[in-house]
C-alpha atoms as a PDB file:
ATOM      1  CA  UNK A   1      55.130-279.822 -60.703  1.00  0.00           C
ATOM      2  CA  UNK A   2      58.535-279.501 -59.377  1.00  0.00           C
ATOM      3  CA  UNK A   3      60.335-275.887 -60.127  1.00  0.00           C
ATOM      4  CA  UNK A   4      57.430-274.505 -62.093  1.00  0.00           C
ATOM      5  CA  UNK A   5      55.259-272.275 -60.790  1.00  0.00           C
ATOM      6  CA  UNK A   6      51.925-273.583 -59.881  1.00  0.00           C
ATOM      7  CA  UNK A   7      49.399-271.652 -62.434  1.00  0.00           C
ATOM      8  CA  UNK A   8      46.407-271.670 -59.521  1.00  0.00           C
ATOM      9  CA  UNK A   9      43.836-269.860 -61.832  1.00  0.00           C
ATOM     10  CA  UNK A  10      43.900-272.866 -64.282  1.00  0.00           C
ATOM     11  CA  UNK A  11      44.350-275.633 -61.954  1.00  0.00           C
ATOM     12  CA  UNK A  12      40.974-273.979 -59.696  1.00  0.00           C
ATOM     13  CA  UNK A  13      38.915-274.376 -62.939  1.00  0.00           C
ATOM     14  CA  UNK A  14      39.984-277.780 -63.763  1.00  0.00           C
ATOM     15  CA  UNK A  15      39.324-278.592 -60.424  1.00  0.00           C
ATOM     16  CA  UNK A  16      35.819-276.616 -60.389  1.00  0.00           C
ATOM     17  CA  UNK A  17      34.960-278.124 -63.515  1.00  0.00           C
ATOM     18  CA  UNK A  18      35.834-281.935 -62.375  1.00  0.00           C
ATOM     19  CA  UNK A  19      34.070-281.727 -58.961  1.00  0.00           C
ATOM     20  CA  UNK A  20      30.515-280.742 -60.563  1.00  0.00           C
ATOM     21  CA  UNK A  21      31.170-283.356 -63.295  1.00  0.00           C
ATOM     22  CA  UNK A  22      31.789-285.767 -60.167  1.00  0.00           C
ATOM     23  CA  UNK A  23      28.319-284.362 -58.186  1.00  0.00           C
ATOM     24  CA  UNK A  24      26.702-284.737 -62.171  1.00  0.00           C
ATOM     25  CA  UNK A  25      27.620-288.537 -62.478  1.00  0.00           C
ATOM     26  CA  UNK A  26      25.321-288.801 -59.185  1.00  0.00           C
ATOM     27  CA  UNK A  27      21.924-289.723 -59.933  1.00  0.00           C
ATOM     28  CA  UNK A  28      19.592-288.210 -57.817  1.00  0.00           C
ATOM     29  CA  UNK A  29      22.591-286.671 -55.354  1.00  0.00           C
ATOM     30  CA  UNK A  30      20.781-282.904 -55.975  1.00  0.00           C
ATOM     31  CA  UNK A  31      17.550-284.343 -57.327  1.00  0.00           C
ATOM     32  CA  UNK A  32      16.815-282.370 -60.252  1.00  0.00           C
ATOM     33  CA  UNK A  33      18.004-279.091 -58.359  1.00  0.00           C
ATOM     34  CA  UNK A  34      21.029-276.949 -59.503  1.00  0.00           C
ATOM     35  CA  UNK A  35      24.281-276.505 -57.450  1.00  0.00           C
ATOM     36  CA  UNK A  36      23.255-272.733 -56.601  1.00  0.00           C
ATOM     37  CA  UNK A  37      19.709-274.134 -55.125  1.00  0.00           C
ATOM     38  CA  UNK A  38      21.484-276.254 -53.373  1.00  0.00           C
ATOM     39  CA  UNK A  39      24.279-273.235 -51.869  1.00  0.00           C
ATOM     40  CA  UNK A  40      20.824-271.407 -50.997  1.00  0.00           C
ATOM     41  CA  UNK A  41      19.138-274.104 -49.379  1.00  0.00           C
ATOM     42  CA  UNK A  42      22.354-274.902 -46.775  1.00  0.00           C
ATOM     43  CA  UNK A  43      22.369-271.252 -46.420  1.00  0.00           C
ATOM     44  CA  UNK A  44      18.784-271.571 -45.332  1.00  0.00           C
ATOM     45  CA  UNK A  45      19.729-275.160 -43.268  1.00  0.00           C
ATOM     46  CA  UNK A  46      22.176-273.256 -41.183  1.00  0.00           C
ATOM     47  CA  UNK A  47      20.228-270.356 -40.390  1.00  0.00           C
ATOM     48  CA  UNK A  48      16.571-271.586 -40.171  1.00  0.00           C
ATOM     49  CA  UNK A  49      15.379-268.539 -42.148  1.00  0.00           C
ATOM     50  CA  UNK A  50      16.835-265.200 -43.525  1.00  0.00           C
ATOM     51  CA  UNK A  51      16.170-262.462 -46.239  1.00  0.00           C
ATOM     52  CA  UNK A  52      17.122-262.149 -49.581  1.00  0.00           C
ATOM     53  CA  UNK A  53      20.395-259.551 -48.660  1.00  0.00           C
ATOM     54  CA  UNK A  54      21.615-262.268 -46.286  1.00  0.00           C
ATOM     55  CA  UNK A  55      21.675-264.662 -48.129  1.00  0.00           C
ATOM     56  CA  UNK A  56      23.018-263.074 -51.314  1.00  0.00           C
ATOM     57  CA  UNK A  57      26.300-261.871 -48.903  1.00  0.00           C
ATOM     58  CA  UNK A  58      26.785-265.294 -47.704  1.00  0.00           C
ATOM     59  CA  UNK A  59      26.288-266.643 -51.384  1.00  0.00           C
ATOM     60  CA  UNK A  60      28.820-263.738 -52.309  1.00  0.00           C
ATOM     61  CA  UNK A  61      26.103-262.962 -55.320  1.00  0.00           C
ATOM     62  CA  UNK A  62      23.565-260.149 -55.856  1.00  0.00           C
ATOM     63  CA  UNK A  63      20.226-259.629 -54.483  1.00  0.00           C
ATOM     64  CA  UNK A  64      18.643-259.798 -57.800  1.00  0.00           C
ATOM     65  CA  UNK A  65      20.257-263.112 -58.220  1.00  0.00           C
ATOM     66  CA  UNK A  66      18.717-264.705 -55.032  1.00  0.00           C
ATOM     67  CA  UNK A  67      15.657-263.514 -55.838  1.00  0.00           C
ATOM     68  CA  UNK A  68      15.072-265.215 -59.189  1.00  0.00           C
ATOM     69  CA  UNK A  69      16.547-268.425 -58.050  1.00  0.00           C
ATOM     70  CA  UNK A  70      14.611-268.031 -55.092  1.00  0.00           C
ATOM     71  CA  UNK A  71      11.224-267.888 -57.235  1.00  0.00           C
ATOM     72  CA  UNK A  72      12.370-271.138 -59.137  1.00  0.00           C
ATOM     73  CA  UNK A  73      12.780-272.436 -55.829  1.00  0.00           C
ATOM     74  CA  UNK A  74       9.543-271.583 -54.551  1.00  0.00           C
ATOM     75  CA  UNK A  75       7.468-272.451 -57.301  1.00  0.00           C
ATOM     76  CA  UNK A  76       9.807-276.271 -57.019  1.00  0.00           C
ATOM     77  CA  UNK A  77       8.272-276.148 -53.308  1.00  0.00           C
ATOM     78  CA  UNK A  78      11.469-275.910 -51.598  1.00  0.00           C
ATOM     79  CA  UNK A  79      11.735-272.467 -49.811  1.00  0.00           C
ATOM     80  CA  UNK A  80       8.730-270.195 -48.812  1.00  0.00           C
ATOM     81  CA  UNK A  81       8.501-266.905 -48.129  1.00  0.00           C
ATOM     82  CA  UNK A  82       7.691-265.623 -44.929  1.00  0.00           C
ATOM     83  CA  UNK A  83       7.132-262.254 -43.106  1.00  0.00           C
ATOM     84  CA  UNK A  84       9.634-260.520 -41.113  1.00  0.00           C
ATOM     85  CA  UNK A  85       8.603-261.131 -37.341  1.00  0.00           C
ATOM     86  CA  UNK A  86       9.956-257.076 -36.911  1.00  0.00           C
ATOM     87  CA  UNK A  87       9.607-255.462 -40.072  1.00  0.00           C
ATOM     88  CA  UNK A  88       6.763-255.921 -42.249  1.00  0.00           C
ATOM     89  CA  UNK A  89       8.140-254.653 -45.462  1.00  0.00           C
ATOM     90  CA  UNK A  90      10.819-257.504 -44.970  1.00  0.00           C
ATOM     91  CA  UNK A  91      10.180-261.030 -46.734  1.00  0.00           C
ATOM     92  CA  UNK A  92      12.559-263.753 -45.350  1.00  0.00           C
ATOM     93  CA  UNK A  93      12.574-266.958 -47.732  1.00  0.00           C
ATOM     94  CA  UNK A  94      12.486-270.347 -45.146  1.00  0.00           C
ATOM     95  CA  UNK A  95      12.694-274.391 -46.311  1.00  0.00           C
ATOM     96  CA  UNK A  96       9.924-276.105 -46.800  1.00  0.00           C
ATOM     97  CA  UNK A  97      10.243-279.770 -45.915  1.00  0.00           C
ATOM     98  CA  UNK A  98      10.377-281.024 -49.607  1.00  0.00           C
ATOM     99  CA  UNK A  99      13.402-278.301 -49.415  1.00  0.00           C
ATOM    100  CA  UNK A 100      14.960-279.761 -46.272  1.00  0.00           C
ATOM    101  CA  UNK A 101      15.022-283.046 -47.750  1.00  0.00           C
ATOM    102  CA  UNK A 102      16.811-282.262 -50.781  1.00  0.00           C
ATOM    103  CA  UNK A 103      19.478-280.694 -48.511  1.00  0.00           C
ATOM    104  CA  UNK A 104      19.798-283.657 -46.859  1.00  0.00           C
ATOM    105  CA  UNK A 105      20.502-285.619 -49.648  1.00  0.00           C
ATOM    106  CA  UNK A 106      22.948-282.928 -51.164  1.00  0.00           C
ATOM    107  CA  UNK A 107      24.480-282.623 -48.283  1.00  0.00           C
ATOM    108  CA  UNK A 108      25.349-286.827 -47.862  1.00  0.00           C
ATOM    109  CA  UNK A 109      26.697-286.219 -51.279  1.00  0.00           C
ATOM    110  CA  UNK A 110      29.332-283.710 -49.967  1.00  0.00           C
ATOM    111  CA  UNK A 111      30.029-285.094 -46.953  1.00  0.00           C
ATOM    112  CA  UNK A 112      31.439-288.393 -49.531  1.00  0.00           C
ATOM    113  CA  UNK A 113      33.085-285.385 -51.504  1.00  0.00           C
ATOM    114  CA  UNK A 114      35.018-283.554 -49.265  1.00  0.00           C
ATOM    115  CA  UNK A 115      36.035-287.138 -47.925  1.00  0.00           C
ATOM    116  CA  UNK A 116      37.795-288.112 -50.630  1.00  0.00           C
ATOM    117  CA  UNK A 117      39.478-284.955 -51.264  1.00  0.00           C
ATOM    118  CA  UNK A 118      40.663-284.909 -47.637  1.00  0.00           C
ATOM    119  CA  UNK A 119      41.843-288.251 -48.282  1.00  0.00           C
ATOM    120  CA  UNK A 120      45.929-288.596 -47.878  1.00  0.00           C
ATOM    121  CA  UNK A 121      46.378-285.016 -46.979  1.00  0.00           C
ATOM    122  CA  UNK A 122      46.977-283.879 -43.263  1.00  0.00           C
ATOM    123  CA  UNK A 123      44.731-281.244 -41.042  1.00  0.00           C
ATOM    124  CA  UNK A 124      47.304-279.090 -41.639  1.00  0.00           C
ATOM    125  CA  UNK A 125      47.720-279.145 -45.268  1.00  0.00           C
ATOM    126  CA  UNK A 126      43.799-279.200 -45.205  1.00  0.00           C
ATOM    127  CA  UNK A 127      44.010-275.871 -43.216  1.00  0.00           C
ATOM    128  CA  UNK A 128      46.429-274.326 -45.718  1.00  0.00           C
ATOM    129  CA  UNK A 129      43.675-275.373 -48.663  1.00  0.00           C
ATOM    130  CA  UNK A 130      41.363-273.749 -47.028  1.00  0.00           C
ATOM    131  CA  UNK A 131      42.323-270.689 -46.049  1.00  0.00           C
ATOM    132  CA  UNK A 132      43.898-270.654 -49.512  1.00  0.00           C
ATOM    133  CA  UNK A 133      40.787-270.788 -51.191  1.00  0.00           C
ATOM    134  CA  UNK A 134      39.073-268.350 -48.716  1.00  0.00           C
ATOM    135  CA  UNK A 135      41.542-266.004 -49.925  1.00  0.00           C
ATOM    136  CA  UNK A 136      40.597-266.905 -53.276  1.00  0.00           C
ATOM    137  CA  UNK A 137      37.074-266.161 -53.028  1.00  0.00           C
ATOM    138  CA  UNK A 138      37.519-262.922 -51.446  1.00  0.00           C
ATOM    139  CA  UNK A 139      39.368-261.793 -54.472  1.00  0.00           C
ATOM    140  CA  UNK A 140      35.475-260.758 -56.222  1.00  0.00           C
ATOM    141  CA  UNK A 141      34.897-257.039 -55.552  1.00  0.00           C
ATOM    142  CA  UNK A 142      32.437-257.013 -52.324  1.00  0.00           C
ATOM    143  CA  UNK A 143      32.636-260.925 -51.288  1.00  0.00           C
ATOM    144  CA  UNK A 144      32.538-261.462 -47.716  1.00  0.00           C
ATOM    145  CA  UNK A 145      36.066-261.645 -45.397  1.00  0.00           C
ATOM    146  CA  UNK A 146      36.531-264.493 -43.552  1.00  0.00           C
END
């Protein structure tokens, strides 16, 4: 790619497209559960529990949109939905342990993932991806800054 300009927005689909073909040719890496289910459900792994706005600004996605995957998801039996221990009228969504095992397994999937696209490239390049793509994802109208 010497001399020509890098054109980023095509090479991020290509890339976007090839990883989830890569997670696809996995059998049983997400276990029947889509790549957003799993986003919600390490969302939920980090933070133990946490309502539907939380996790929708973390996810950089609407409400509305949590809260229909998050109705797949419970009737699947991998969240729950729990009261708020200081506001009543506030339902926080929690893993169930069929949930927490399917992160598990998603997440030994990524850990080989991001392995192999570390591979050959130093922590400092690596740092320069990253924060590349952070700034790259807070291009979207109202998504989080890093």
């Amino acid at each position: 790619m010497r001399g020509a300009k890098p054109r980023f927005a095509q090479l991020l689909n290509r890339a976007q497209r090839s990883l989830q073909r890569w997670i696809e040719a996995r059998p049983g890496a997400w276990d029947g559960i889509s790549a957003a289910q799993v986003g919600l459900l390490f969302v939920l792994r980090s933070r133990g529990e946490a309502a539907i706005g939380e996790i929708a600004q973390e996810l950089g996605v609407a409400p509305a949109a949590v809260t229909n995957l998050s109705k797949r998801m419970q009737a699947a039996g991998l969240v729950e939905r729990v009261a708020d221990a200081g506001d009543a009228r506030l339902t926080r969504l929690r893993m169930t342990g069929q949930g927490l095992g399917a992160s598990a397994r998603a997440g030994e999937v990524l850990v080989e993932l991001n392995a192999r696209l570390a591979d050959g490239f130093t922590q400092e390049e690596l740092q320069t991806v990253a924060r590349w793509l952070a700034q790259a994802a807070a291009l979207a109208p109202g998504a989080p800054q890093e």
